[in-house]
N, C-alpha and C. Protein backbone atom coordinates (compact mmCIF):
# COMPACT_ATOMS: atom_id res chain seq x y z
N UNK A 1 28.13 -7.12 -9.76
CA UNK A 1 28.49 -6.34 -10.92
C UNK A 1 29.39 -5.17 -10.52
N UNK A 2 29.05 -4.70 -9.31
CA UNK A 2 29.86 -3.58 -8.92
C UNK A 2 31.69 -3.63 -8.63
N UNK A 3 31.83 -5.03 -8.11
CA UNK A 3 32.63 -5.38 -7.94
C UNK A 3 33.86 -5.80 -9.03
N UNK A 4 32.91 -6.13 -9.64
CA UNK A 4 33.59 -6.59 -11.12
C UNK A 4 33.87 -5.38 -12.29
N UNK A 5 33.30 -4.89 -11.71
CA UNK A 5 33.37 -3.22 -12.72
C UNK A 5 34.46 -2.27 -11.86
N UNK A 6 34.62 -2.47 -10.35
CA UNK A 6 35.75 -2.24 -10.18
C UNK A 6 37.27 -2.62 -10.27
N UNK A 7 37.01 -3.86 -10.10
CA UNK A 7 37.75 -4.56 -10.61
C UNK A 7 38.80 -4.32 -11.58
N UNK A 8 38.13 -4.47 -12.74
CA UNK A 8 38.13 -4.30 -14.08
C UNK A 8 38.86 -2.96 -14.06
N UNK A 9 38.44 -2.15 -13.63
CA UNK A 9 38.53 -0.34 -13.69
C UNK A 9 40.22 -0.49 -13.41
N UNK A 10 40.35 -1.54 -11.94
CA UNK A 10 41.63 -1.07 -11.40
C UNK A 10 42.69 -1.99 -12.14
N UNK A 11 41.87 -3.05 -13.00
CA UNK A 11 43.26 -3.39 -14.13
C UNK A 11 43.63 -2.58 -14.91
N UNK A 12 42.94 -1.79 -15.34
CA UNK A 12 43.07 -0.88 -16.42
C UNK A 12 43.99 0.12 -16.20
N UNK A 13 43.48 0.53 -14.98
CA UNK A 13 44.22 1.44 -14.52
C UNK A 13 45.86 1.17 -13.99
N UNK A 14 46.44 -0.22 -13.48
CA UNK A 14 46.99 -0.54 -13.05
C UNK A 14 47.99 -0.79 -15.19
N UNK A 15 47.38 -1.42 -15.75
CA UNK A 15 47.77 -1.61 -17.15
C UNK A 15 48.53 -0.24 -17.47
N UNK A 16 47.56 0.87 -17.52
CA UNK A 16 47.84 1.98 -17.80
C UNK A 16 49.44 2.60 -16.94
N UNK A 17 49.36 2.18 -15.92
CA UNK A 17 50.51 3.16 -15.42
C UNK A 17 51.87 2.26 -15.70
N UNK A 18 51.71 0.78 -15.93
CA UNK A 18 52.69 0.18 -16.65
C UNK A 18 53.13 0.73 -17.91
N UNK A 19 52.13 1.00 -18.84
CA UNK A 19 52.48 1.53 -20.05
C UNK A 19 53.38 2.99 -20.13
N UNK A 20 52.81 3.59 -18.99
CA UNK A 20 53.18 5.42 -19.38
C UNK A 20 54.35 5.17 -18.51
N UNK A 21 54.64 4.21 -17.58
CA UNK A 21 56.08 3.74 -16.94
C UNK A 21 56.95 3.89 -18.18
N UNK A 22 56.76 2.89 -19.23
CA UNK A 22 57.70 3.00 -20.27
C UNK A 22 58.13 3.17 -21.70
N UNK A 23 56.83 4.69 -21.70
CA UNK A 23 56.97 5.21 -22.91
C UNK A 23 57.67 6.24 -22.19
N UNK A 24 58.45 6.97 -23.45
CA UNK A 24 59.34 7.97 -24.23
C UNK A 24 59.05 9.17 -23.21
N UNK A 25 59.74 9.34 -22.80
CA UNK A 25 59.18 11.11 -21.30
C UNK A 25 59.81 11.80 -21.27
N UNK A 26 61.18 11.79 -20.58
CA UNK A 26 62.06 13.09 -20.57
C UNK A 26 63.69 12.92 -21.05
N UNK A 27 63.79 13.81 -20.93
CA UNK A 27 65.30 14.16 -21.73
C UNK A 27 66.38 14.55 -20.71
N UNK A 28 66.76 13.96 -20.08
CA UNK A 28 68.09 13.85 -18.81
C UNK A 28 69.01 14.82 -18.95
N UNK A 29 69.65 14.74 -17.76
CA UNK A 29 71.11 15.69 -18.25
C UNK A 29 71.94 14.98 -19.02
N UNK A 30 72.36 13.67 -18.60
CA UNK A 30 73.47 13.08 -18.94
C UNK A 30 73.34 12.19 -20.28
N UNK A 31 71.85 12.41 -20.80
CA UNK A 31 71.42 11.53 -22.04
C UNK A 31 71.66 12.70 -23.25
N UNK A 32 71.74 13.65 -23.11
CA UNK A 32 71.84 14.83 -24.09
C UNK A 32 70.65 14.42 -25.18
N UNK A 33 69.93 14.14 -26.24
CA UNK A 33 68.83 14.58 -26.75
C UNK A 33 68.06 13.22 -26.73
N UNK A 34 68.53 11.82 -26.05
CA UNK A 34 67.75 11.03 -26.39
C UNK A 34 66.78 10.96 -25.03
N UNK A 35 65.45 10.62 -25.47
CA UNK A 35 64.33 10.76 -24.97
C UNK A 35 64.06 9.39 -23.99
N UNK A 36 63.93 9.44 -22.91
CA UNK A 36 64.31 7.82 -22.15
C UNK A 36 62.68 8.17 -21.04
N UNK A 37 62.43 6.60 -21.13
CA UNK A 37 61.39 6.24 -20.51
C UNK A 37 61.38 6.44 -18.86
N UNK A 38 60.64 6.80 -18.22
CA UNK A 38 60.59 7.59 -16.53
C UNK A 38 61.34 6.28 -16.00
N UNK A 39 60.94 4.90 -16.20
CA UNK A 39 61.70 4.08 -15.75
C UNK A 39 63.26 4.04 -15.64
N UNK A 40 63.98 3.97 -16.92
CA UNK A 40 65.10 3.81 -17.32
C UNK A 40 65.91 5.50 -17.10
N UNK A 41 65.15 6.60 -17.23
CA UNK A 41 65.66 7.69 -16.78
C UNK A 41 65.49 7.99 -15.79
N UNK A 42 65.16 7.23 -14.40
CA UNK A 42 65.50 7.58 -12.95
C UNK A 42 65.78 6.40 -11.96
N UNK A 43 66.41 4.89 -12.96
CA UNK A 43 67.03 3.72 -12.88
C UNK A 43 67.78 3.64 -11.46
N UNK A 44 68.77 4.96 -11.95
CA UNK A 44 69.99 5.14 -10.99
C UNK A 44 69.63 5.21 -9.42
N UNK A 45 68.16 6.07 -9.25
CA UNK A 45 67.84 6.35 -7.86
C UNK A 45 67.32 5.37 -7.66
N UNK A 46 66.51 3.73 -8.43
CA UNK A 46 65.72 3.06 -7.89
C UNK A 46 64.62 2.89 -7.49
N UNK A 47 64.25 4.64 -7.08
CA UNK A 47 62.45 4.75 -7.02
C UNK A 47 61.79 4.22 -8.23
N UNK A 48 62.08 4.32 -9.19
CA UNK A 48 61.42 3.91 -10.62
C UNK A 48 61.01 2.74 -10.98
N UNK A 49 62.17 2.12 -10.47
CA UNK A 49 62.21 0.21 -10.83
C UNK A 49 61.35 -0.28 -9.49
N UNK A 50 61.49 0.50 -8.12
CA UNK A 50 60.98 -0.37 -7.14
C UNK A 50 59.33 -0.26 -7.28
N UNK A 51 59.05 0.96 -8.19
CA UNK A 51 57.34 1.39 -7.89
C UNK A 51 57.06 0.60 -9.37
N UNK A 52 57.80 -0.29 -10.01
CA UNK A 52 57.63 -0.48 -11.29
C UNK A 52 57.63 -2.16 -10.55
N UNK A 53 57.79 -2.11 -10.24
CA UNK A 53 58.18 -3.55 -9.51
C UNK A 53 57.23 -4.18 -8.74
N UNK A 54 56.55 -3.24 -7.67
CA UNK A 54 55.11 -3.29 -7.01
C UNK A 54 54.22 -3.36 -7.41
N UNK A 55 54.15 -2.81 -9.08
CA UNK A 55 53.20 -2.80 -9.57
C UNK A 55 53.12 -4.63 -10.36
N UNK A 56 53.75 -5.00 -10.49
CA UNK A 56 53.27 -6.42 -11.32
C UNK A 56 52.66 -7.66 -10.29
N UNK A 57 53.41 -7.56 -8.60
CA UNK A 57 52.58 -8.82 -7.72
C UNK A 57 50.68 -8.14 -7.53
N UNK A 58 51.02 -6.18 -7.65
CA UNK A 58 49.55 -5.67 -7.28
C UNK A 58 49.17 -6.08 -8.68
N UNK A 59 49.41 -6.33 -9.76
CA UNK A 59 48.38 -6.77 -10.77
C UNK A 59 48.12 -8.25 -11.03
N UNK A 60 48.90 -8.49 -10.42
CA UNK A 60 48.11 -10.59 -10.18
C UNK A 60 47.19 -10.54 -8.85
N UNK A 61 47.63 -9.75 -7.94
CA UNK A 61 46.44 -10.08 -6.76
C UNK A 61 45.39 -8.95 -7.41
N UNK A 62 45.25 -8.09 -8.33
CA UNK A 62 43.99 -7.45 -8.78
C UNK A 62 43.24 -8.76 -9.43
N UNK A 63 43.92 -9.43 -9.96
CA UNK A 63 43.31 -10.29 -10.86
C UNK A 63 42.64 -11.68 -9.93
N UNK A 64 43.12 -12.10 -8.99
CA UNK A 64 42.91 -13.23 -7.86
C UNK A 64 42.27 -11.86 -7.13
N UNK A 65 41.88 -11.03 -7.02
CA UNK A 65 40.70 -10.22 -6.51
C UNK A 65 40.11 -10.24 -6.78
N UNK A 66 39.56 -10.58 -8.59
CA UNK A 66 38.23 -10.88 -8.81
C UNK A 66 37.67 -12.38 -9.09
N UNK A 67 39.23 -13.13 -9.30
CA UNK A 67 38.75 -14.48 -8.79
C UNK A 67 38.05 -14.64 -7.45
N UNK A 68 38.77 -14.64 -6.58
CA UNK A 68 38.52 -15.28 -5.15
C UNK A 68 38.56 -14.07 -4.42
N UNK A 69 37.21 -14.25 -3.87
CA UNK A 69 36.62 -12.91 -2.91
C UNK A 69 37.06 -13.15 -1.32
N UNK A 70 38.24 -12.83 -1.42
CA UNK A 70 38.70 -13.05 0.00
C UNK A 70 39.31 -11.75 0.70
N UNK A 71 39.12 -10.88 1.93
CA UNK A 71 39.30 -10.09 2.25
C UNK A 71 41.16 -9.72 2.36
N UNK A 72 41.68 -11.01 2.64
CA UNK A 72 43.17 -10.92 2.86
C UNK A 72 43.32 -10.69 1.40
N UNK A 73 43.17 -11.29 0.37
CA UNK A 73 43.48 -11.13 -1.34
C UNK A 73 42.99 -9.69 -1.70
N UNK A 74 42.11 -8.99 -1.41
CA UNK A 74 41.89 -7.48 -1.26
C UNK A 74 43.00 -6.73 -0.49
N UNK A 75 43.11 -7.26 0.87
CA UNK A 75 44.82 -6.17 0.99
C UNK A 75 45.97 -6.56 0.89
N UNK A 76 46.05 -7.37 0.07
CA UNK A 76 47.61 -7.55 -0.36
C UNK A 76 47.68 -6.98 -1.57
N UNK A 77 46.34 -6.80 -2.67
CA UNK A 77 46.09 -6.35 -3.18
C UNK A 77 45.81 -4.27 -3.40
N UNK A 78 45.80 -3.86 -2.02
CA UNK A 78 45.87 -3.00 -2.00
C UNK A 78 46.82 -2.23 -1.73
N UNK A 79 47.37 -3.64 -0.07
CA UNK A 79 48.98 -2.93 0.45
C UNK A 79 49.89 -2.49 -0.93
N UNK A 80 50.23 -3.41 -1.67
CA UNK A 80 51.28 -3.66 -2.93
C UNK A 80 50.79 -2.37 -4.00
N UNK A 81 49.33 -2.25 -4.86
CA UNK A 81 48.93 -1.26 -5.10
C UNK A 81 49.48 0.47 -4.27
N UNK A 82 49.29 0.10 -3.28
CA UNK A 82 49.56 1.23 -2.48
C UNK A 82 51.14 2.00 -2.61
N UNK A 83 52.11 0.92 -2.57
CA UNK A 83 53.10 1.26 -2.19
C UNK A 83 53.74 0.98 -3.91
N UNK A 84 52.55 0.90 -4.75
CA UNK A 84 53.17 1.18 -6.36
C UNK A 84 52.77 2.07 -6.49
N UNK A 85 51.69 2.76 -5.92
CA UNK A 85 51.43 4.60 -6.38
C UNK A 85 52.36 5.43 -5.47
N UNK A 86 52.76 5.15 -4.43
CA UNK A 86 53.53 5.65 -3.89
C UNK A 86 54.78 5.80 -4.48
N UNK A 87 55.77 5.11 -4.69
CA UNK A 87 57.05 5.37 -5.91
C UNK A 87 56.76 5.85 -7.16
N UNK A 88 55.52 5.78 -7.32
CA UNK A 88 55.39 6.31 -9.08
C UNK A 88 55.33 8.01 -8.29
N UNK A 89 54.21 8.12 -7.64
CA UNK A 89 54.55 9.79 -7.41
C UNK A 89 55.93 10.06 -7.27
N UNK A 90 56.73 9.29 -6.51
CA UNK A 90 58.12 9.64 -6.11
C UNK A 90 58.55 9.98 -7.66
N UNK A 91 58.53 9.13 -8.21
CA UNK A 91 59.08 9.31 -9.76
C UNK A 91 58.77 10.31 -10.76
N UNK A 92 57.64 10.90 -10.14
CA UNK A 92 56.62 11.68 -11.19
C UNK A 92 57.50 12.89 -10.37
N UNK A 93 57.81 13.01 -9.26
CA UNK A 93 58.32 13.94 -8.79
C UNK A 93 59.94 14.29 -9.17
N UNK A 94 60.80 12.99 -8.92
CA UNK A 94 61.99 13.07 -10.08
C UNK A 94 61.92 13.39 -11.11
N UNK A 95 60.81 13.75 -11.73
CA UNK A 95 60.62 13.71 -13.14
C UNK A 95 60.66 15.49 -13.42
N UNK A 96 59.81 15.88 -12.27
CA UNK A 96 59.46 17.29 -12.51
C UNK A 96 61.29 17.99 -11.56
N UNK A 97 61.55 17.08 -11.02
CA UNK A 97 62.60 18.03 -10.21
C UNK A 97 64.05 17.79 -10.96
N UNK A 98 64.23 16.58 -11.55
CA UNK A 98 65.74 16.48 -11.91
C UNK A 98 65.70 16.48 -13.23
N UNK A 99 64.84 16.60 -14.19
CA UNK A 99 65.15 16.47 -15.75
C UNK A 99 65.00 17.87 -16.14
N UNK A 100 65.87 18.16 -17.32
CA UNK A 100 66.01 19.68 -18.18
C UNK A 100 64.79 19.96 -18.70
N UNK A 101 64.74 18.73 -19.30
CA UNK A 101 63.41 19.12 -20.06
C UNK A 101 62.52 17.71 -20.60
N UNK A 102 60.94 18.03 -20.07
CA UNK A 102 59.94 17.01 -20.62
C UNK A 102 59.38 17.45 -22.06
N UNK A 103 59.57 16.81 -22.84
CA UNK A 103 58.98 16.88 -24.33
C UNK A 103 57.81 16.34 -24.30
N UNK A 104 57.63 15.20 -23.73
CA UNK A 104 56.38 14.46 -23.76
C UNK A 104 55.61 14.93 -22.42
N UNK A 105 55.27 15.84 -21.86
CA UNK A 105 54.78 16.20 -20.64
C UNK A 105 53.52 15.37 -20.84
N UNK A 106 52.68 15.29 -21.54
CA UNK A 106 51.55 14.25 -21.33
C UNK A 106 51.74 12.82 -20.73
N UNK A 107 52.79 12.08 -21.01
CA UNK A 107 52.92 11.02 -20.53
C UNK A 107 53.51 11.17 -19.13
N UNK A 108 54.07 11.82 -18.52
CA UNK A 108 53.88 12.38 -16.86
C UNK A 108 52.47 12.28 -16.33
N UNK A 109 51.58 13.50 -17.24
CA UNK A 109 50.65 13.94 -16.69
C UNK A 109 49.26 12.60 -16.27
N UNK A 110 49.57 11.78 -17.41
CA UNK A 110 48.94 10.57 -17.35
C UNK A 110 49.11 9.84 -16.52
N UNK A 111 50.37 9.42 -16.15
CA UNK A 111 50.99 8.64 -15.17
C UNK A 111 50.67 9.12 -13.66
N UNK A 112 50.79 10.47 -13.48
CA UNK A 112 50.45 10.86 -12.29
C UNK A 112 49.28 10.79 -12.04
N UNK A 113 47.61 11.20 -13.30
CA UNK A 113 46.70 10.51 -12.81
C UNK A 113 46.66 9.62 -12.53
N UNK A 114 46.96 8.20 -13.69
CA UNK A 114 46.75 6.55 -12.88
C UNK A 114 47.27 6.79 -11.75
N UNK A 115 48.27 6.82 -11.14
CA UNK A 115 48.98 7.08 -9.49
C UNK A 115 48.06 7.63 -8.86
N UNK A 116 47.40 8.66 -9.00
CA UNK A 116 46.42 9.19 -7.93
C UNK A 116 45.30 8.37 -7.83
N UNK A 117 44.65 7.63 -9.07
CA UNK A 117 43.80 6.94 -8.98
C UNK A 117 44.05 5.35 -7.86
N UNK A 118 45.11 4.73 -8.47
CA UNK A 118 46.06 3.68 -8.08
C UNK A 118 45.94 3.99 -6.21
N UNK A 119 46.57 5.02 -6.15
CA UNK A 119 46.76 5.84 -4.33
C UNK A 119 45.28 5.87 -3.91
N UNK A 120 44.29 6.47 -4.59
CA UNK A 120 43.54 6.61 -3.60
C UNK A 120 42.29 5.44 -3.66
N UNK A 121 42.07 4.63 -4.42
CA UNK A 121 41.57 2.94 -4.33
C UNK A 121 41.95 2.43 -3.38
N UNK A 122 43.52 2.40 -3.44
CA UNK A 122 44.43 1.51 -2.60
C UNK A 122 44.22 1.93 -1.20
N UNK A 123 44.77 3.37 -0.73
CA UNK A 123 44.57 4.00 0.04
C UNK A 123 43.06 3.46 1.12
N UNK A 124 41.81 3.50 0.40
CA UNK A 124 40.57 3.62 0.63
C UNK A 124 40.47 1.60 1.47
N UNK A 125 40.91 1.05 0.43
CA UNK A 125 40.60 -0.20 0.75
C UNK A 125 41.67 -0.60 1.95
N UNK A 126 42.58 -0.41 2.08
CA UNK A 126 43.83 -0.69 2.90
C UNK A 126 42.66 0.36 4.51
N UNK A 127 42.27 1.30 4.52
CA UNK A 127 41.63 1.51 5.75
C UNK A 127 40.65 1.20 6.14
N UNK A 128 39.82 0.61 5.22
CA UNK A 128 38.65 0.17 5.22
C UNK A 128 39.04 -1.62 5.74
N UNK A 129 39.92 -1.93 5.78
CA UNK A 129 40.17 -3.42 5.62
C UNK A 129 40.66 -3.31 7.53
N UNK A 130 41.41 -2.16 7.49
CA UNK A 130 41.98 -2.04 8.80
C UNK A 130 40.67 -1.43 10.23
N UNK A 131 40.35 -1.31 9.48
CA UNK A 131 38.43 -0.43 10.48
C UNK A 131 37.82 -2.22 10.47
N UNK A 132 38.20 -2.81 9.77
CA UNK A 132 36.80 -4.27 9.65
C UNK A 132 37.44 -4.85 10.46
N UNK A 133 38.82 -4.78 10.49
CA UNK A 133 39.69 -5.61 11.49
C UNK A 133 39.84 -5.72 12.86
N UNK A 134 39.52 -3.76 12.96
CA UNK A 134 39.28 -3.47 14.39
C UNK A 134 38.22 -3.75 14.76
N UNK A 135 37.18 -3.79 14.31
CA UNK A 135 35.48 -4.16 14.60
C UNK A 135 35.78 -5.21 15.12
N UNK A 136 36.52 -6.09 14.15
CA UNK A 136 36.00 -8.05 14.25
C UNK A 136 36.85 -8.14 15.64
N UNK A 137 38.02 -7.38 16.07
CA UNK A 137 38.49 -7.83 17.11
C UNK A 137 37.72 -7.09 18.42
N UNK A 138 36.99 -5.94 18.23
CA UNK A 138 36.09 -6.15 19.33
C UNK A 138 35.30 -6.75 19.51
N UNK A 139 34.52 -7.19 18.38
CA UNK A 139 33.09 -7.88 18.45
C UNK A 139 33.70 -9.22 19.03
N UNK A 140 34.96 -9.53 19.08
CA UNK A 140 35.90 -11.00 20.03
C UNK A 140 36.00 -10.51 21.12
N UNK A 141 36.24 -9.60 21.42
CA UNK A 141 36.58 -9.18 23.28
C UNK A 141 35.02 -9.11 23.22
N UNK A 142 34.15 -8.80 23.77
CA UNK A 142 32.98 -8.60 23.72
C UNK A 142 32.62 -9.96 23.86
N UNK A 143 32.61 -10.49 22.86
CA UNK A 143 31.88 -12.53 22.92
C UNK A 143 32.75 -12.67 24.12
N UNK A 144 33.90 -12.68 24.50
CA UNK A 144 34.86 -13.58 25.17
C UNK A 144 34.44 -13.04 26.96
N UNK A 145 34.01 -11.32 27.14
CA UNK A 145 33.45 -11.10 27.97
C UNK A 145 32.53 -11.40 28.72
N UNK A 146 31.09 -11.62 27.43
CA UNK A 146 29.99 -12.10 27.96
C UNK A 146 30.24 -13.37 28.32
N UNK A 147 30.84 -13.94 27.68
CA UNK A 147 30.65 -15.59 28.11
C UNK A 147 31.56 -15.99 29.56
């Protein structure tokens, strides 16, 4: 149950930062009053589209994460997660550094939670996956010693 309730948690969450990706946020220099989505208003640099981009293979392996309980399907699941909260901060940070003005500051503020949430799941499981890895390869030197 626990698993599945996380699970669950990190579609949501993963859903969520798709959505606030491409609602209505800030107001550019070069757009003069129309209101453009964090995606499409920081296009040009690419951080936007690439952390927008990471995020759709990390939401099929969230989903084949709660299919099939396999440790490799957990960090590909996390690597990809990982490196979609990572460009969204980048973006959340374009957001606060190169636009005149946010009208919708809530939909930032949202986005940067899912991202922190997104970062530190991902974060957690990606070292935790890398600590099991190092174990299993001693607990192999070790067998390969004794014997």
């Amino acid at each position: 149950m626990k698993r599945l309730f996380i699970g669950i948690s990190y579609i949501v969450v993963v859903v969520m930062a798709f959505a606030y990706y491409l609602s209505p946020a800030v107001i550019t220099a070069d757009s003069g009053n129309n209101t453009r989505a964090l995606m499409t208003a920081f296009a040009y640099t690419g951080v936007s589209v690439i952390g927008w981009l990471f995020l759709v293979p990390g939401f099929v392996f969230v989903i084949l994460g709660l299919c099939i309980n396999s440790p490799k399907v957990n960090f590909l699941r996390d690597v990809l997660c990982l490196f979609a909260a990572l460009f969204t901060v980048a973006t959340i940070i374009l957001a606060f550094t190169l636009s005149l003005e946010i009208p919708n500051l809530w939909v930032v503020i949202i986005l940067a939670v899912c991202a922190a949430i997104i970062l530190t799941i991902s974060t957690y499981g990606v070292v935790k996956a890398l600590i099991t890895e190092k174990n299993v390869n001693k607990e192999k030197e070790n067998e390969t010693i004794v014997q």
